[in-house]
PDB file of N, CA and C in Angstrom:
ATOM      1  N   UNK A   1     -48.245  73.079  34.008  1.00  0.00           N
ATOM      2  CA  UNK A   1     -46.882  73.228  34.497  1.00  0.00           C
ATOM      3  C   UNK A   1     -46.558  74.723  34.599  1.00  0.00           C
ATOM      4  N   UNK A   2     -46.240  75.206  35.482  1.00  0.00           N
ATOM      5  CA  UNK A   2     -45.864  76.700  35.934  1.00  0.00           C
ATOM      6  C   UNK A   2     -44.340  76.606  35.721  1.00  0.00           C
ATOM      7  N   UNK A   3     -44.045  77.315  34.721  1.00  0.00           N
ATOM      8  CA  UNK A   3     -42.790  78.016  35.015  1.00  0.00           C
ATOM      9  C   UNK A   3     -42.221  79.523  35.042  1.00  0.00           C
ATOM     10  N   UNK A   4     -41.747  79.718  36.006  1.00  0.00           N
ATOM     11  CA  UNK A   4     -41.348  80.646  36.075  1.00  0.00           C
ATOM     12  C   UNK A   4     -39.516  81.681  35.371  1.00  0.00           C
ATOM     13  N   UNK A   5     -39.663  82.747  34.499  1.00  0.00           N
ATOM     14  CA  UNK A   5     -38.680  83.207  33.758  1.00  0.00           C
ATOM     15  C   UNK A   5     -38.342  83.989  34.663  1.00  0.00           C
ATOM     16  N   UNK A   6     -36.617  84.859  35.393  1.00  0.00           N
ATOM     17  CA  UNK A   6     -36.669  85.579  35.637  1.00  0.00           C
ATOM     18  C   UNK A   6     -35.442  86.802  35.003  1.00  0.00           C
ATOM     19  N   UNK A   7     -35.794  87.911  34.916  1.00  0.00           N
ATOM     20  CA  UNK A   7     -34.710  88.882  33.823  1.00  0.00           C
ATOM     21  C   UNK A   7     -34.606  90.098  34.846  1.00  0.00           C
ATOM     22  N   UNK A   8     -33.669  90.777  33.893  1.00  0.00           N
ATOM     23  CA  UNK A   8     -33.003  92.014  34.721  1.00  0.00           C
ATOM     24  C   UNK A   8     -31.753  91.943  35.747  1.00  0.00           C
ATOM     25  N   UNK A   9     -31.186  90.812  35.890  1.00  0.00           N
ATOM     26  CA  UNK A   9     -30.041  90.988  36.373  1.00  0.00           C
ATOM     27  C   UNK A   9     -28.580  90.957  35.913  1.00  0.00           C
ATOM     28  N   UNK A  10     -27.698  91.487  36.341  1.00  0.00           N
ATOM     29  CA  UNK A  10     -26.784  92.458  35.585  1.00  0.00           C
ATOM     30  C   UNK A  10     -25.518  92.472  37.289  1.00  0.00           C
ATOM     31  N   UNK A  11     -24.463  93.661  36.073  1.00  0.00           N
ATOM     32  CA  UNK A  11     -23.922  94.509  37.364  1.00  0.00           C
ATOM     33  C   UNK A  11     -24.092  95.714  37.653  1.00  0.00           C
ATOM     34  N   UNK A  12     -23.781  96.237  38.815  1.00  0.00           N
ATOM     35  CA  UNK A  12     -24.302  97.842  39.139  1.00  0.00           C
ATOM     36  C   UNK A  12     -23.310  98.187  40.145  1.00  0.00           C
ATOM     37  N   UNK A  13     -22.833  99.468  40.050  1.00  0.00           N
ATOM     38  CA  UNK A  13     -21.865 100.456  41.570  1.00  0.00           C
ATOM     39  C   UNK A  13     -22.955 100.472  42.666  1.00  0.00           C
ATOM     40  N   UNK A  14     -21.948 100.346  43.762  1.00  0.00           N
ATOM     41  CA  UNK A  14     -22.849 100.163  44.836  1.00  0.00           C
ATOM     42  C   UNK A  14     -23.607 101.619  44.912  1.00  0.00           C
ATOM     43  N   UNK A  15     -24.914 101.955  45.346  1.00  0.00           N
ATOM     44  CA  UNK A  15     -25.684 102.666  45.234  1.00  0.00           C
ATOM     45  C   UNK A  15     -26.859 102.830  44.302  1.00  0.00           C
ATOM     46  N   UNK A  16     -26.515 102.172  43.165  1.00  0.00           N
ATOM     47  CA  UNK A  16     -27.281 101.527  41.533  1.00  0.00           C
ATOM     48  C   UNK A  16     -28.593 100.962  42.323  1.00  0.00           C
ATOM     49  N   UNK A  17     -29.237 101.189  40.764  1.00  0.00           N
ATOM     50  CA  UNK A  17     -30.890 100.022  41.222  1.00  0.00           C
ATOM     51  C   UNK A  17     -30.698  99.188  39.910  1.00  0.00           C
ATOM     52  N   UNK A  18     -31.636  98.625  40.528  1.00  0.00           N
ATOM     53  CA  UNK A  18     -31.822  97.473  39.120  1.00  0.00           C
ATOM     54  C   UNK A  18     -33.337  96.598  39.331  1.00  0.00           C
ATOM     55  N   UNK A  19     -33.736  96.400  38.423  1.00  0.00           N
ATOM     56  CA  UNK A  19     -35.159  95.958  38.439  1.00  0.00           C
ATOM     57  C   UNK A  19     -35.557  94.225  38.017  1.00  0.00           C
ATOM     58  N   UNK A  20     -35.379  93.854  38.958  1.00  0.00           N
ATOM     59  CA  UNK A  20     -36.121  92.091  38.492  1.00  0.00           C
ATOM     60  C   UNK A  20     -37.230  91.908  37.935  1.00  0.00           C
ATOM     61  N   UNK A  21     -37.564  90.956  37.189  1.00  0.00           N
ATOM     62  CA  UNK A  21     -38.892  90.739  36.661  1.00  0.00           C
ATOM     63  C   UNK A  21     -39.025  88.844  36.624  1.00  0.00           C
ATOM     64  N   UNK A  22     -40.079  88.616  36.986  1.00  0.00           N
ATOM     65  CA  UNK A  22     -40.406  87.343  36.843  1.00  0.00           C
ATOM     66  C   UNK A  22     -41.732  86.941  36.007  1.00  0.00           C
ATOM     67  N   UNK A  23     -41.518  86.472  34.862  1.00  0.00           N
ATOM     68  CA  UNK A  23     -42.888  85.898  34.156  1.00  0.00           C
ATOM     69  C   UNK A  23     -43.064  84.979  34.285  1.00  0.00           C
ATOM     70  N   UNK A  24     -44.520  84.362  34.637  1.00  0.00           N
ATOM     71  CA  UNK A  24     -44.894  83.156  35.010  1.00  0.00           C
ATOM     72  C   UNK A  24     -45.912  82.924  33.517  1.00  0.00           C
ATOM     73  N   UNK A  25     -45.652  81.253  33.562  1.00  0.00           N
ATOM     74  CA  UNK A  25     -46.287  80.782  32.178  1.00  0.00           C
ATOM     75  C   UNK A  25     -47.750  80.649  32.464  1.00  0.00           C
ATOM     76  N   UNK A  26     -48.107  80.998  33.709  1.00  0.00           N
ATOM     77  CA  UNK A  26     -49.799  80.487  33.911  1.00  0.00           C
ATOM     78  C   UNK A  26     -50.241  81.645  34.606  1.00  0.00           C
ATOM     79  N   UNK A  27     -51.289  82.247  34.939  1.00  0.00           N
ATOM     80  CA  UNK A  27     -51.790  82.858  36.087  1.00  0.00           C
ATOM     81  C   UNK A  27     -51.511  82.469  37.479  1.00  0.00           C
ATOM     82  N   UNK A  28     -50.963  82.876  38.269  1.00  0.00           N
ATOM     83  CA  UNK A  28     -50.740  82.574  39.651  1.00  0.00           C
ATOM     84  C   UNK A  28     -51.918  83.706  40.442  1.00  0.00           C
ATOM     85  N   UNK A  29     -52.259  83.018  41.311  1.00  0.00           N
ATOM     86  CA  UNK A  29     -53.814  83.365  41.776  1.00  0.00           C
ATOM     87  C   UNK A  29     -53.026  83.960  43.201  1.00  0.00           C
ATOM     88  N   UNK A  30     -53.851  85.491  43.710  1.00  0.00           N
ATOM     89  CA  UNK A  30     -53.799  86.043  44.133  1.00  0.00           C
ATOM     90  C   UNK A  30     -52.998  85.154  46.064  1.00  0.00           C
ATOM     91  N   UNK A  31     -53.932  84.417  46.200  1.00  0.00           N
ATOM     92  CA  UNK A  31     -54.222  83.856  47.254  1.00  0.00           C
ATOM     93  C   UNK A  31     -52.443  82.825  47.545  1.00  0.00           C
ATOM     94  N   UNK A  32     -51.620  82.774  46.718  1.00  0.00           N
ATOM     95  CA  UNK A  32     -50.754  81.913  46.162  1.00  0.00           C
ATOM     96  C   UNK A  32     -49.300  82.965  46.550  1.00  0.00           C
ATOM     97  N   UNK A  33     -49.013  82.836  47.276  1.00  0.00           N
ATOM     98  CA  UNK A  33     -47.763  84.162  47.861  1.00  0.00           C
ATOM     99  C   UNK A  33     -46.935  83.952  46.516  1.00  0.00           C
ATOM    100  N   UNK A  34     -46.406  84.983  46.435  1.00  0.00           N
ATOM    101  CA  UNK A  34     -44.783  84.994  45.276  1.00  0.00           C
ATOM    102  C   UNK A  34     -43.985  85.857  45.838  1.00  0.00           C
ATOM    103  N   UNK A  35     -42.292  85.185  45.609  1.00  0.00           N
ATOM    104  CA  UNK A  35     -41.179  85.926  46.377  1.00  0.00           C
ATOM    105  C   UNK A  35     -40.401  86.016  45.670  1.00  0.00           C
ATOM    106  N   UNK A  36     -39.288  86.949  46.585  1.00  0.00           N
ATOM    107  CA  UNK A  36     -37.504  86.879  45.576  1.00  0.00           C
ATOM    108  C   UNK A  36     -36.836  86.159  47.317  1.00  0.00           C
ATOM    109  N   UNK A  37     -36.196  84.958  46.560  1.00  0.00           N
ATOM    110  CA  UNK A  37     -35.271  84.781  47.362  1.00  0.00           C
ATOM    111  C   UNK A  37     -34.015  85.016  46.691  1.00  0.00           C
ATOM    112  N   UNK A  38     -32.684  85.411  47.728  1.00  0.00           N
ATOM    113  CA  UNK A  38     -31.122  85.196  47.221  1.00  0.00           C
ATOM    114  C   UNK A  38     -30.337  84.167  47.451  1.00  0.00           C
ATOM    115  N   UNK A  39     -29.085  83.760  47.237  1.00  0.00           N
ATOM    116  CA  UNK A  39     -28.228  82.905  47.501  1.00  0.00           C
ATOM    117  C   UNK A  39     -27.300  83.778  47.188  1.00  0.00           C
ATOM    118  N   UNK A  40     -26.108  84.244  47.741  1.00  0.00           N
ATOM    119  CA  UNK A  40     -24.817  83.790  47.735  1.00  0.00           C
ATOM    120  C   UNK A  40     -24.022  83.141  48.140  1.00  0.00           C
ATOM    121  N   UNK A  41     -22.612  83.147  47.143  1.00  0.00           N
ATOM    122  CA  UNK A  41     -21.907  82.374  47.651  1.00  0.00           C
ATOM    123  C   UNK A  41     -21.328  81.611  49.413  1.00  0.00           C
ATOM    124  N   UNK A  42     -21.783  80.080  49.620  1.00  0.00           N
ATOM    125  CA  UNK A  42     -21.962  79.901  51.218  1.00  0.00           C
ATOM    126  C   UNK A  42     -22.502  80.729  52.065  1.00  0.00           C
ATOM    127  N   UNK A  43     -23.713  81.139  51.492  1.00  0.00           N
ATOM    128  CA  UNK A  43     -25.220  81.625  52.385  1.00  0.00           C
ATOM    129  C   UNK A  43     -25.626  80.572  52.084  1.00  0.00           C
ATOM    130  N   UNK A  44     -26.801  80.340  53.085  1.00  0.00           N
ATOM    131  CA  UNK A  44     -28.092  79.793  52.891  1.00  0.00           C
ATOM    132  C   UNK A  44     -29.337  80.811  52.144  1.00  0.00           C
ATOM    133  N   UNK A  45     -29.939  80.326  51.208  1.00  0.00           N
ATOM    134  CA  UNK A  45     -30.523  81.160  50.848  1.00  0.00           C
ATOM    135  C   UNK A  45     -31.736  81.434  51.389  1.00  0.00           C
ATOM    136  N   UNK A  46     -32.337  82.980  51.210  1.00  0.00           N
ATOM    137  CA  UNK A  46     -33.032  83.402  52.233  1.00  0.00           C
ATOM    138  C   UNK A  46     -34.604  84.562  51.241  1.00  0.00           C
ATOM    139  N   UNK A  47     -35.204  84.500  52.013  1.00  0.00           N
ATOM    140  CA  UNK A  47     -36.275  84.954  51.010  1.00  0.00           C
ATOM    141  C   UNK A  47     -35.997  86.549  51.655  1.00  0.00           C
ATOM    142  N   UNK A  48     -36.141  87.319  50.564  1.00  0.00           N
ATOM    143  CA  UNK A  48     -35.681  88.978  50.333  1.00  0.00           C
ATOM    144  C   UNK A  48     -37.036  89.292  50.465  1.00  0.00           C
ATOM    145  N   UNK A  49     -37.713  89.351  49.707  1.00  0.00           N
ATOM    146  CA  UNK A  49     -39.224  89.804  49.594  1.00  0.00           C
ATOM    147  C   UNK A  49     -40.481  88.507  49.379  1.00  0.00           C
ATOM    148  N   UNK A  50     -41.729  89.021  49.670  1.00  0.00           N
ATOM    149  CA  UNK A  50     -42.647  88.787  49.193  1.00  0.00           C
ATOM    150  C   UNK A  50     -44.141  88.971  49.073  1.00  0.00           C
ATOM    151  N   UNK A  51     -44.808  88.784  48.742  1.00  0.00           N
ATOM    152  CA  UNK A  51     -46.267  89.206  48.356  1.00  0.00           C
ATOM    153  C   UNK A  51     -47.302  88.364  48.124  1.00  0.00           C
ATOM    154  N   UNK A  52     -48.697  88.688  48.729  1.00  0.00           N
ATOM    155  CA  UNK A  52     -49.786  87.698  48.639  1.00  0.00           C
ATOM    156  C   UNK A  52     -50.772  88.434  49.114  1.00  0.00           C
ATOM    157  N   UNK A  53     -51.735  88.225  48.347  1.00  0.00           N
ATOM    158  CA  UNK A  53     -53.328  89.141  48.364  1.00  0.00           C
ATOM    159  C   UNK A  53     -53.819  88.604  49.934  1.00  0.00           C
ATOM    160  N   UNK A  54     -53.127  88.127  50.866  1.00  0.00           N
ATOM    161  CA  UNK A  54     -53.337  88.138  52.094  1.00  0.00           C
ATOM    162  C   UNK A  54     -52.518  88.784  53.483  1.00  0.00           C
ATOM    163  N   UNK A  55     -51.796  88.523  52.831  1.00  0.00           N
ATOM    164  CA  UNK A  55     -50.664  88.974  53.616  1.00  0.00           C
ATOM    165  C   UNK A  55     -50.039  90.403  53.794  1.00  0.00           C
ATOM    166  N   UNK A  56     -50.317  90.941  52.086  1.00  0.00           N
ATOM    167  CA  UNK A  56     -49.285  92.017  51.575  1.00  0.00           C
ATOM    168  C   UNK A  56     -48.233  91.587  51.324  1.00  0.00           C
ATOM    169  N   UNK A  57     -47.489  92.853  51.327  1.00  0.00           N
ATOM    170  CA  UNK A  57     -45.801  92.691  51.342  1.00  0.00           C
ATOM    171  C   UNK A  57     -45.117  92.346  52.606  1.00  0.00           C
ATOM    172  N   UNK A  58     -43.677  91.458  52.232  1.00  0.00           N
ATOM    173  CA  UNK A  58     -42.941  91.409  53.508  1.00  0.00           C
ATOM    174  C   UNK A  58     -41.632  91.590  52.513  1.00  0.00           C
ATOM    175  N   UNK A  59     -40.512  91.927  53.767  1.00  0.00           N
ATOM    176  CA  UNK A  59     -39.742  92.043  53.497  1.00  0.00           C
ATOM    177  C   UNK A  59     -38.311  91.625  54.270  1.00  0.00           C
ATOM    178  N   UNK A  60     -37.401  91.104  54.055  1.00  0.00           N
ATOM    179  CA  UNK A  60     -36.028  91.085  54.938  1.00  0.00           C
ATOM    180  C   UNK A  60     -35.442  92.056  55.314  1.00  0.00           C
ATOM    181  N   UNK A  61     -35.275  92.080  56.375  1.00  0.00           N
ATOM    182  CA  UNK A  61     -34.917  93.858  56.978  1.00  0.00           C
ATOM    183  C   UNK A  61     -34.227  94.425  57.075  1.00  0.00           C
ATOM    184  N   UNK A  62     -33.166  93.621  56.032  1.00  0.00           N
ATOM    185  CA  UNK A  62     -31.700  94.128  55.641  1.00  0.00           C
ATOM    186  C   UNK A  62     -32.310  95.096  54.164  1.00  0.00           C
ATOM    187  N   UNK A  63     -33.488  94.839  54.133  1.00  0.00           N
ATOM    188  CA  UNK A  63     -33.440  95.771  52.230  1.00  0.00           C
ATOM    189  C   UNK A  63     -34.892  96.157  52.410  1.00  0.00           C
ATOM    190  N   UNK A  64     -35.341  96.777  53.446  1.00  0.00           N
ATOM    191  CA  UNK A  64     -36.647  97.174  54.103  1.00  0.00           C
ATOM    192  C   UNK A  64     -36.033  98.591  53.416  1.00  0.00           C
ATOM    193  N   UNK A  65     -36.612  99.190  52.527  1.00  0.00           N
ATOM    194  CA  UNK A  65     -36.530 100.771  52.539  1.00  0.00           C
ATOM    195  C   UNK A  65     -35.997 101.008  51.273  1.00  0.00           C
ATOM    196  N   UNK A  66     -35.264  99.589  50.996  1.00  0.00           N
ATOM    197  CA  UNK A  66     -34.468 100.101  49.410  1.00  0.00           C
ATOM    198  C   UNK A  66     -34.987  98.642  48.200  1.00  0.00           C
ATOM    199  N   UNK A  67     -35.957  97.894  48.618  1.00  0.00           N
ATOM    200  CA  UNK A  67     -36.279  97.250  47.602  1.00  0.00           C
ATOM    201  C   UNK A  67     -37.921  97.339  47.917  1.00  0.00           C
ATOM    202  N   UNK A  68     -38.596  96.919  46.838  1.00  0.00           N
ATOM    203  CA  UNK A  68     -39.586  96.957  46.615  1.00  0.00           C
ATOM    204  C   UNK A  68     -40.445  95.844  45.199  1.00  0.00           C
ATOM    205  N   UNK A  69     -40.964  95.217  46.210  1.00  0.00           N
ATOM    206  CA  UNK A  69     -42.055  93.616  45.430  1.00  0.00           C
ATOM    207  C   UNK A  69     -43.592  94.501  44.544  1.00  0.00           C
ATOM    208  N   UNK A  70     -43.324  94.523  43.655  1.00  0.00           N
ATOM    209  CA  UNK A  70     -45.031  94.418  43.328  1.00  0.00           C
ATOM    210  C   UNK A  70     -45.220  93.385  42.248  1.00  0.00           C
ATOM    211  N   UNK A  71     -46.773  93.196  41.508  1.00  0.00           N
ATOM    212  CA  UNK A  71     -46.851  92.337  40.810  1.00  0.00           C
ATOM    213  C   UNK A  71     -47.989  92.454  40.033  1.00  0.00           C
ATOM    214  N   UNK A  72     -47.874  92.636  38.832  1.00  0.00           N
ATOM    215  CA  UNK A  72     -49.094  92.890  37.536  1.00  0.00           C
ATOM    216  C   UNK A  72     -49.755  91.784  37.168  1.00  0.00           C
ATOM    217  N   UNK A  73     -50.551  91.642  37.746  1.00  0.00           N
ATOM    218  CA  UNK A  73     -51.460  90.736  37.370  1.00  0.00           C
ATOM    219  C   UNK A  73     -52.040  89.818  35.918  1.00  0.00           C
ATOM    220  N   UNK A  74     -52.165  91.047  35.556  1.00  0.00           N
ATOM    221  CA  UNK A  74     -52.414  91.336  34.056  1.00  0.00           C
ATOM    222  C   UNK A  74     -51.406  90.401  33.308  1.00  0.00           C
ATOM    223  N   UNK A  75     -50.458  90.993  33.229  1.00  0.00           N
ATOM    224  CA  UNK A  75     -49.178  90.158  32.988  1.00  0.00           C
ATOM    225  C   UNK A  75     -48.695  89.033  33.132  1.00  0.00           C
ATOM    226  N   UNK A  76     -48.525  88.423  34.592  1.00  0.00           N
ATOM    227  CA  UNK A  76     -48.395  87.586  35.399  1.00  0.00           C
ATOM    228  C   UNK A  76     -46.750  87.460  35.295  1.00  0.00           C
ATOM    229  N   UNK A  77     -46.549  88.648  35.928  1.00  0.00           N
ATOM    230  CA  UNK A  77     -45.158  89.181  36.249  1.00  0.00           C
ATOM    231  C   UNK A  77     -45.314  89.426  37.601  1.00  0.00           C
ATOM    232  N   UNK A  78     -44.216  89.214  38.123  1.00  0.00           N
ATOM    233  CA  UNK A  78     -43.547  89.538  39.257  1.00  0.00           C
ATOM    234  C   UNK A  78     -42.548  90.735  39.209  1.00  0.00           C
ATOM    235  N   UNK A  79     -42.324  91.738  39.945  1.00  0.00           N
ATOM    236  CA  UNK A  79     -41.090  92.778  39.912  1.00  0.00           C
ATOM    237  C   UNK A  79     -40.212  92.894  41.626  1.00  0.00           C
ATOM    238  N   UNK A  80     -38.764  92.948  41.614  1.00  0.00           N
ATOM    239  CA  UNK A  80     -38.334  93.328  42.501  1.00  0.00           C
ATOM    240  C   UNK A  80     -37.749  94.616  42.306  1.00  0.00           C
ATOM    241  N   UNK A  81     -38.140  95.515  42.576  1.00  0.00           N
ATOM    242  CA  UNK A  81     -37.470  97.167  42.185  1.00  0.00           C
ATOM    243  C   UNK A  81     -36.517  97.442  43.629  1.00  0.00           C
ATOM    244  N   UNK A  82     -34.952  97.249  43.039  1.00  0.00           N
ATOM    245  CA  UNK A  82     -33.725  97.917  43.890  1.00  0.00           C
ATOM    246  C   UNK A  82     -32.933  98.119  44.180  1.00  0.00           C
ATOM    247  N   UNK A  83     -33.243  99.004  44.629  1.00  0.00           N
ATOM    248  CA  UNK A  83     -32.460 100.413  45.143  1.00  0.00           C
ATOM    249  C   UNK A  83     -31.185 100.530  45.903  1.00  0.00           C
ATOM    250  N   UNK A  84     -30.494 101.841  45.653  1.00  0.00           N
ATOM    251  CA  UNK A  84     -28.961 101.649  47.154  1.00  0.00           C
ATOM    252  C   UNK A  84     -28.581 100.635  47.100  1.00  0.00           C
ATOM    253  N   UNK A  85     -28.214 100.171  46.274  1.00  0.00           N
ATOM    254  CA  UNK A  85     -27.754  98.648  45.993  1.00  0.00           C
ATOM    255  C   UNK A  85     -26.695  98.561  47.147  1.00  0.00           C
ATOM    256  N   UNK A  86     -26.365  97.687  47.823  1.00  0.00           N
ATOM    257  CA  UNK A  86     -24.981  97.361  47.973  1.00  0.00           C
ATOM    258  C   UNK A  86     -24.059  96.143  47.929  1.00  0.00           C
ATOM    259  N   UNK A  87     -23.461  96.264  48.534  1.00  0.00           N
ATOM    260  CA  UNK A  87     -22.499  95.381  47.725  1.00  0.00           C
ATOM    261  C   UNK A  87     -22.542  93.902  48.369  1.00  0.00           C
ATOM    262  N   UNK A  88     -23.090  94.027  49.798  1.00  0.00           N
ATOM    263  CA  UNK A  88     -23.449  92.928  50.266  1.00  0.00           C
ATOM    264  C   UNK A  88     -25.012  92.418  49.925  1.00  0.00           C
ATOM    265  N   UNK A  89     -25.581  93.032  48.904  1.00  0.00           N
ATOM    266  CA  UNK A  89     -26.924  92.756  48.062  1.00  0.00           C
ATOM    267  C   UNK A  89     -26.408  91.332  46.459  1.00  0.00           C
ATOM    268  N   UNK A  90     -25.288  91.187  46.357  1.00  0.00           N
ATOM    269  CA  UNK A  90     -24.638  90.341  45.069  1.00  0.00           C
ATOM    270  C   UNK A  90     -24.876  89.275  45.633  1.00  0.00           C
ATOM    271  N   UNK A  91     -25.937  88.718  44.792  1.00  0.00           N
ATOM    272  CA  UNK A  91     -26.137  87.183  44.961  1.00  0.00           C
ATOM    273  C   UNK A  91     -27.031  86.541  43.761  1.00  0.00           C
ATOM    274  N   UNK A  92     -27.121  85.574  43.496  1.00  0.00           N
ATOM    275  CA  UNK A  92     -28.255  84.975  42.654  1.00  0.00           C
ATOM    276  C   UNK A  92     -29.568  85.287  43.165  1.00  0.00           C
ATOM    277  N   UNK A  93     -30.843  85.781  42.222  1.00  0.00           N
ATOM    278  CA  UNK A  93     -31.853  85.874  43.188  1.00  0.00           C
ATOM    279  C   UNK A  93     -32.688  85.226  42.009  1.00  0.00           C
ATOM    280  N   UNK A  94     -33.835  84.466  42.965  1.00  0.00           N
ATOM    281  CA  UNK A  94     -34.637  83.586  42.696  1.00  0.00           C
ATOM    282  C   UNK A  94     -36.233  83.987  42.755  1.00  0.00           C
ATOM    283  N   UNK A  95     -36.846  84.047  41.423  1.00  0.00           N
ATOM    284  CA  UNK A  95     -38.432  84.209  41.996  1.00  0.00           C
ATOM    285  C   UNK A  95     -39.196  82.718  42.373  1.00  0.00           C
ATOM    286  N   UNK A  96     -40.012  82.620  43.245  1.00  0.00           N
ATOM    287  CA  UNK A  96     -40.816  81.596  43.585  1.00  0.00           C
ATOM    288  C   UNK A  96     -42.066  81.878  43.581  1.00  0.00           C
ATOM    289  N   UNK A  97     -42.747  80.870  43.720  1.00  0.00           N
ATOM    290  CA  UNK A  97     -44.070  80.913  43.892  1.00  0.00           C
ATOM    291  C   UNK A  97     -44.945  79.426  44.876  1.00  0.00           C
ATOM    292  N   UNK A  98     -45.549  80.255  45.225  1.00  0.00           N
ATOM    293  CA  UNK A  98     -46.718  79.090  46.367  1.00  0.00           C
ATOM    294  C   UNK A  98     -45.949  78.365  47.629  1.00  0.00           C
ATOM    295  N   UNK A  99     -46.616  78.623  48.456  1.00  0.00           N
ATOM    296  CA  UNK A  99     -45.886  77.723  50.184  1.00  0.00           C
ATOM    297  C   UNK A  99     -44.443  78.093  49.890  1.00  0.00           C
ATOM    298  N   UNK A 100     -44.593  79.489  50.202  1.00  0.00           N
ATOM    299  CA  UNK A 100     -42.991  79.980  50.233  1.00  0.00           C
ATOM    300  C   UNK A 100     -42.805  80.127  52.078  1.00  0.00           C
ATOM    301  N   UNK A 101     -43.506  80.006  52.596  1.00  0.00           N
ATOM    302  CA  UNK A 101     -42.904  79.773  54.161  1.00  0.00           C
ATOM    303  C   UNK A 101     -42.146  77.762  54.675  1.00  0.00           C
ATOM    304  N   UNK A 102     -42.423  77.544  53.826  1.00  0.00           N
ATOM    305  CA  UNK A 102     -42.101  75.539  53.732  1.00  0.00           C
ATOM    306  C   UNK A 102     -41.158  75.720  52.745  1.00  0.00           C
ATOM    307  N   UNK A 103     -41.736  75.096  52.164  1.00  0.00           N
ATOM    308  CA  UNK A 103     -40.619  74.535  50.361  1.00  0.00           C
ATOM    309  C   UNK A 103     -41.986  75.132  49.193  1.00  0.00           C
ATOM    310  N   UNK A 104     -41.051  76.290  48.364  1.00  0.00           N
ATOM    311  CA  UNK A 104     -41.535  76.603  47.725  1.00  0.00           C
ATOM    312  C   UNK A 104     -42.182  75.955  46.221  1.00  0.00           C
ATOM    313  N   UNK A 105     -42.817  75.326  45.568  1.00  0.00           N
ATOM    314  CA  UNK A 105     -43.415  74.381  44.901  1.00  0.00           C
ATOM    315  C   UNK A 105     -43.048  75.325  43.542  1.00  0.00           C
ATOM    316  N   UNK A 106     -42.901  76.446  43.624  1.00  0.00           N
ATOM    317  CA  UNK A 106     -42.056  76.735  41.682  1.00  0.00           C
ATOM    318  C   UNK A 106     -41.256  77.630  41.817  1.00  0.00           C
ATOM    319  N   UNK A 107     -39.691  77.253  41.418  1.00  0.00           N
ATOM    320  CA  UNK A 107     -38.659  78.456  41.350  1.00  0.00           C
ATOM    321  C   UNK A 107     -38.227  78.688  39.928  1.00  0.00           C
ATOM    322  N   UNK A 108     -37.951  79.496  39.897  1.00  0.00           N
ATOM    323  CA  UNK A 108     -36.979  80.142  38.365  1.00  0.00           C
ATOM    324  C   UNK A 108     -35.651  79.660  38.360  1.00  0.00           C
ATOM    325  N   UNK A 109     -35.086  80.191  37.317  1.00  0.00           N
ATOM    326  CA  UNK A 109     -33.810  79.330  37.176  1.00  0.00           C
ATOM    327  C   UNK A 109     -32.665  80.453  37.861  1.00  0.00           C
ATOM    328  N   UNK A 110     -33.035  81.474  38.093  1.00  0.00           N
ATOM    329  CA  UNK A 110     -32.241  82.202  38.788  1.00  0.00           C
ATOM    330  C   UNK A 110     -31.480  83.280  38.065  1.00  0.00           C
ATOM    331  N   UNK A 111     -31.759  84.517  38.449  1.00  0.00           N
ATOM    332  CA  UNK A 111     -30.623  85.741  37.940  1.00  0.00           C
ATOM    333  C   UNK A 111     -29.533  86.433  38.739  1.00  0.00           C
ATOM    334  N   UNK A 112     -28.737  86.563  37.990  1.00  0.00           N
ATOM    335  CA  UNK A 112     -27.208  87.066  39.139  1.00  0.00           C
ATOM    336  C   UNK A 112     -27.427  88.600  39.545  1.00  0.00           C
ATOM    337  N   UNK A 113     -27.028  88.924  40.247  1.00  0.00           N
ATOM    338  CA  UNK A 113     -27.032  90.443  40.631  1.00  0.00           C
ATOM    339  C   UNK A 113     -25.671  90.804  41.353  1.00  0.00           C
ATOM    340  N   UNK A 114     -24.799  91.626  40.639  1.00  0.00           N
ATOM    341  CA  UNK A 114     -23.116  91.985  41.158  1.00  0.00           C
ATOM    342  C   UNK A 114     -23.046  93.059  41.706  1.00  0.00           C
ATOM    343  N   UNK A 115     -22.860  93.519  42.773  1.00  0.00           N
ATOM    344  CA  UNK A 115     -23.096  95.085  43.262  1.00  0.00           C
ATOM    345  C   UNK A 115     -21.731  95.364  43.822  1.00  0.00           C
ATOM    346  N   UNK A 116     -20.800  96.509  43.036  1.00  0.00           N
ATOM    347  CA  UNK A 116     -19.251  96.236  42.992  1.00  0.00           C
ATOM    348  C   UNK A 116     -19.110  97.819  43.834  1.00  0.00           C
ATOM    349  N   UNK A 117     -17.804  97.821  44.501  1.00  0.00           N
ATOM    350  CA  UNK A 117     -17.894  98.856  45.193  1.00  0.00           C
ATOM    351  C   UNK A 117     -17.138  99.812  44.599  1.00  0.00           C
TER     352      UNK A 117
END
């Protein structure tokens, strides 16, 4: 059973960074994409970043330049590092893992992120 923890979210002035982290209870294998999606309030939620030893990185191109996905292996952590926060960045964000272009098969329980102006 994979589950995924995710920490580091908080509030911040718009311009603030703040750093996500996602620990997964198992090894997630390279080949196996992992993302951050958000939700806010009446959005649909939408995948922000993600990463896969095939693909690389992608990103939503609203936060192309001020966030940043990597992921320690070692660990079996996930990180979203970011930046220039703004204020239309406040939403719940979600790490996932595997067939994140379909329906993603493991999410976290979700961390808030408030970016106040």
């Amino acid at each position: 059973q994979v589950q995924l923890v995710e920490s580091g979210g908080g509030s911040v002035q718009a311009g603030g960074s703040l750093k996500l982290s996602c620990a997964a209870s198992v090894y997630i294998p390279s080949n196996c994409a992992m993302g951050w999606y958000r939700q806010a309030p009446g959005v649909e939620r939408e995948l922000v970043a993600s990463i896969s030893g095939y693909d690389g990185t992608s990103y939503l191109d609203s936060v192309k330049g001020r966030f940043a996905i990597s992921q320690d292996h070692a660990k079996n952590t996930l990180y979203l590092q970011m930046n220039s926060l703004k204020t239309e960045d406040t939403a719940v964000y979600y790490c996932a893992a595997c067939n994140l272009g379909s329906a993603p098969s493991y999410w976290g329980q979700g961390t808030q992120v408030t970016v106040s102006s």
